[in-house]
N, C-alpha and C. Protein backbone atom coordinates (compact mmCIF):
# COMPACT_ATOMS: atom_id res chain seq x y z
N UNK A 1 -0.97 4.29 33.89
CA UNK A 1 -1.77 4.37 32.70
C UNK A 1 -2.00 2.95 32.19
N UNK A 2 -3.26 2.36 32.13
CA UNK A 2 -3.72 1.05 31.70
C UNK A 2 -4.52 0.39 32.45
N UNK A 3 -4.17 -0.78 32.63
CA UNK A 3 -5.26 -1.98 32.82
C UNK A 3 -5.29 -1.89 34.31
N UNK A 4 -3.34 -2.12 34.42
CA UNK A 4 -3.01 -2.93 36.06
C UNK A 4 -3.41 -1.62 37.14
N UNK A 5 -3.50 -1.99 37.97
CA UNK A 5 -3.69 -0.74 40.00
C UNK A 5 -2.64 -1.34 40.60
N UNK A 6 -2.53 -0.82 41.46
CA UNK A 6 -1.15 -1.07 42.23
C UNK A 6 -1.98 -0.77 43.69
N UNK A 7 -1.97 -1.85 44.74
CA UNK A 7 -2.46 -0.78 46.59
C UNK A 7 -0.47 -1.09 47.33
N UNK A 8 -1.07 -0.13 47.95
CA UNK A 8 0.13 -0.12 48.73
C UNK A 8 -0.28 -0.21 49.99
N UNK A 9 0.07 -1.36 50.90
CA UNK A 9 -0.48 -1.68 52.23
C UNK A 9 0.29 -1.21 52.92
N UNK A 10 -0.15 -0.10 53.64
CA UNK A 10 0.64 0.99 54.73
C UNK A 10 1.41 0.03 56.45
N UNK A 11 0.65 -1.16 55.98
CA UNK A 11 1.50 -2.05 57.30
C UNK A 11 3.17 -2.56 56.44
N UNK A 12 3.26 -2.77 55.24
CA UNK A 12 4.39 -3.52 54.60
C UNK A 12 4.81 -2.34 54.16
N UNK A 13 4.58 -1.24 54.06
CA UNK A 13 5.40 -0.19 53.16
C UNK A 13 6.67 0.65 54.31
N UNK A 14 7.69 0.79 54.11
CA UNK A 14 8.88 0.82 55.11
C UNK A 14 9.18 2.15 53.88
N UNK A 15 8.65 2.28 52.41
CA UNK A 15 8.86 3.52 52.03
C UNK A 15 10.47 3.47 50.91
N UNK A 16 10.67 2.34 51.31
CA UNK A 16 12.15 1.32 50.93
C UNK A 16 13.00 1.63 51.90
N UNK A 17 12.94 2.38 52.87
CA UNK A 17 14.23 2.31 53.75
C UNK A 17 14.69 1.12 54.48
N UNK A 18 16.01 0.96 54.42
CA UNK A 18 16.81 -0.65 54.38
C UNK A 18 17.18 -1.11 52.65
N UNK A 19 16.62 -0.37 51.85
CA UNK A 19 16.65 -0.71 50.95
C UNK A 19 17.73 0.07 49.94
N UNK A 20 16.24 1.08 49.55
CA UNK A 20 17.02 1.87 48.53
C UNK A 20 16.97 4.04 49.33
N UNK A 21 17.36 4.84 48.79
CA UNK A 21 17.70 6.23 49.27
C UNK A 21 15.97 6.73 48.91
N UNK A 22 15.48 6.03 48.09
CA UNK A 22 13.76 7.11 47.76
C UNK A 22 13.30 6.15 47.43
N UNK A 23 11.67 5.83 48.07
CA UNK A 23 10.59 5.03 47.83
C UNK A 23 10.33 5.00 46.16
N UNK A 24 10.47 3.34 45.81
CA UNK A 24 10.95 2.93 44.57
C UNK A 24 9.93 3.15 43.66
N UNK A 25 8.26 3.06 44.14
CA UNK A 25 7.04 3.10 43.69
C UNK A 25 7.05 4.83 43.05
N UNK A 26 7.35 6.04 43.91
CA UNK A 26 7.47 6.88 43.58
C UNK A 26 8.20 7.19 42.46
N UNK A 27 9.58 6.54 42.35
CA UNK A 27 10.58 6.55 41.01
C UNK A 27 10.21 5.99 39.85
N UNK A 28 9.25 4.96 39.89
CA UNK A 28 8.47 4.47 38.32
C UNK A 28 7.45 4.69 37.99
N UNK A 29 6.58 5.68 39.11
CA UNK A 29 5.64 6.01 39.02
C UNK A 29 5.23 7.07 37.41
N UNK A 30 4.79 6.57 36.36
CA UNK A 30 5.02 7.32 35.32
C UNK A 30 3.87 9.13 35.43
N UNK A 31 3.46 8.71 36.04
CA UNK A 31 2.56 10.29 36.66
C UNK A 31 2.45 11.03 37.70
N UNK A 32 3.31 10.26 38.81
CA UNK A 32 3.17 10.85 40.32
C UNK A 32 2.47 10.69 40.97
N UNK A 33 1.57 9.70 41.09
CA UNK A 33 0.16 9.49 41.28
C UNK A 33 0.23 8.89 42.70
N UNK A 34 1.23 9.07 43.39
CA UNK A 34 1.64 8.46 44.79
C UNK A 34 1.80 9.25 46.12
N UNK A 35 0.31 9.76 46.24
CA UNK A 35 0.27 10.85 47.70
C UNK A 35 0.84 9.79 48.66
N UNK A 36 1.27 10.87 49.79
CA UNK A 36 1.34 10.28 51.01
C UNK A 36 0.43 10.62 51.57
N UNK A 37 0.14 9.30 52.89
CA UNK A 37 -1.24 9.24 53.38
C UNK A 37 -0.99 10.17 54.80
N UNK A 38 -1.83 10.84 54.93
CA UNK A 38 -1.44 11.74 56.12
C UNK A 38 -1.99 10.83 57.63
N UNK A 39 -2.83 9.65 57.30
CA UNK A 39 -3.21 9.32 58.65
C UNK A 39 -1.99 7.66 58.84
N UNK A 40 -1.27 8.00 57.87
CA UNK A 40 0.15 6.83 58.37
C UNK A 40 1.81 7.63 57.95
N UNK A 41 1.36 8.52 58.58
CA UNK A 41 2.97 9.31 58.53
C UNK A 41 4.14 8.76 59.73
N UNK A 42 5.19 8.41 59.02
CA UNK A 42 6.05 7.45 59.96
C UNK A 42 7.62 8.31 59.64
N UNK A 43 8.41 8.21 61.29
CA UNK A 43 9.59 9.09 60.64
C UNK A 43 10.18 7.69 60.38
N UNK A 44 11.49 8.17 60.00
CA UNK A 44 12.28 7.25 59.22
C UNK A 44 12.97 6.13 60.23
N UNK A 45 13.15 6.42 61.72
CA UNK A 45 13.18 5.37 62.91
C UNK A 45 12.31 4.40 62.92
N UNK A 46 10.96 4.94 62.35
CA UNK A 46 9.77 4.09 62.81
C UNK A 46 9.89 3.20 61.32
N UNK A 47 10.32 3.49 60.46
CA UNK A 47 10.06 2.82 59.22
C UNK A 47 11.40 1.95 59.00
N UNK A 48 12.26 2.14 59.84
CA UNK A 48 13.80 0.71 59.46
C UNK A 48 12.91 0.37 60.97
N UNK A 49 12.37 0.55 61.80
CA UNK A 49 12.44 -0.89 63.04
C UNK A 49 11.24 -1.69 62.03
N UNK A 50 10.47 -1.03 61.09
CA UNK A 50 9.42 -1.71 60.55
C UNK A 50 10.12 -2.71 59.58
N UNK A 51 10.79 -2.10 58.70
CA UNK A 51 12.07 -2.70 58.06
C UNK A 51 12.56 -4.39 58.47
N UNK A 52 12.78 -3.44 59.76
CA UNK A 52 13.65 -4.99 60.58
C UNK A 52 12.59 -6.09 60.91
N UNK A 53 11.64 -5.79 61.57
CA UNK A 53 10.57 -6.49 61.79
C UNK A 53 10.30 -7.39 60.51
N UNK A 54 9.64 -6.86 59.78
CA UNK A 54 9.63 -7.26 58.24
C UNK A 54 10.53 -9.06 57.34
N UNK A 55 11.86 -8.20 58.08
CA UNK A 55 13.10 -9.01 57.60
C UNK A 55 13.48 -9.82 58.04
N UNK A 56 13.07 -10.03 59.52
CA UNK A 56 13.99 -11.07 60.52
C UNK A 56 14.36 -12.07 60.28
N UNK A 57 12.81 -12.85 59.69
CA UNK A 57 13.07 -14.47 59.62
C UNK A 57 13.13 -14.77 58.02
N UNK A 58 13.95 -13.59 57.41
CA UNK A 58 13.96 -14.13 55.70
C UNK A 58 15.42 -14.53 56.15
């Protein structure tokens, strides 16, 4: 509700796994307003090697 948008780029989104137990965007989301996209559905293997990828060289 307001000014700011938020995108969520389906190449960087891991969903928070490595992170936190439930995608964090969803938890502050003050309306729910956070479908999942049905043409980037990833199981949760595919989303920590994305994770790792992501992380390597921090």
């Amino acid at each position: 509700m307001g000014p700011e948008i938020f995108e969520i780029d389906p190449s960087l989104c891991t969903e928070c796994v490595g992170h936190f137990d439930e995608p964090q965007c969803a938890e502050i989301c003050p309306v729910e307003c956070i479908p999942k996209d049905p043409d980037n559905e990833e199981t949760q293997d595919e989303l920590m090697l994305k994770y790792q990828r992501l992380t390597e060289n921090l």
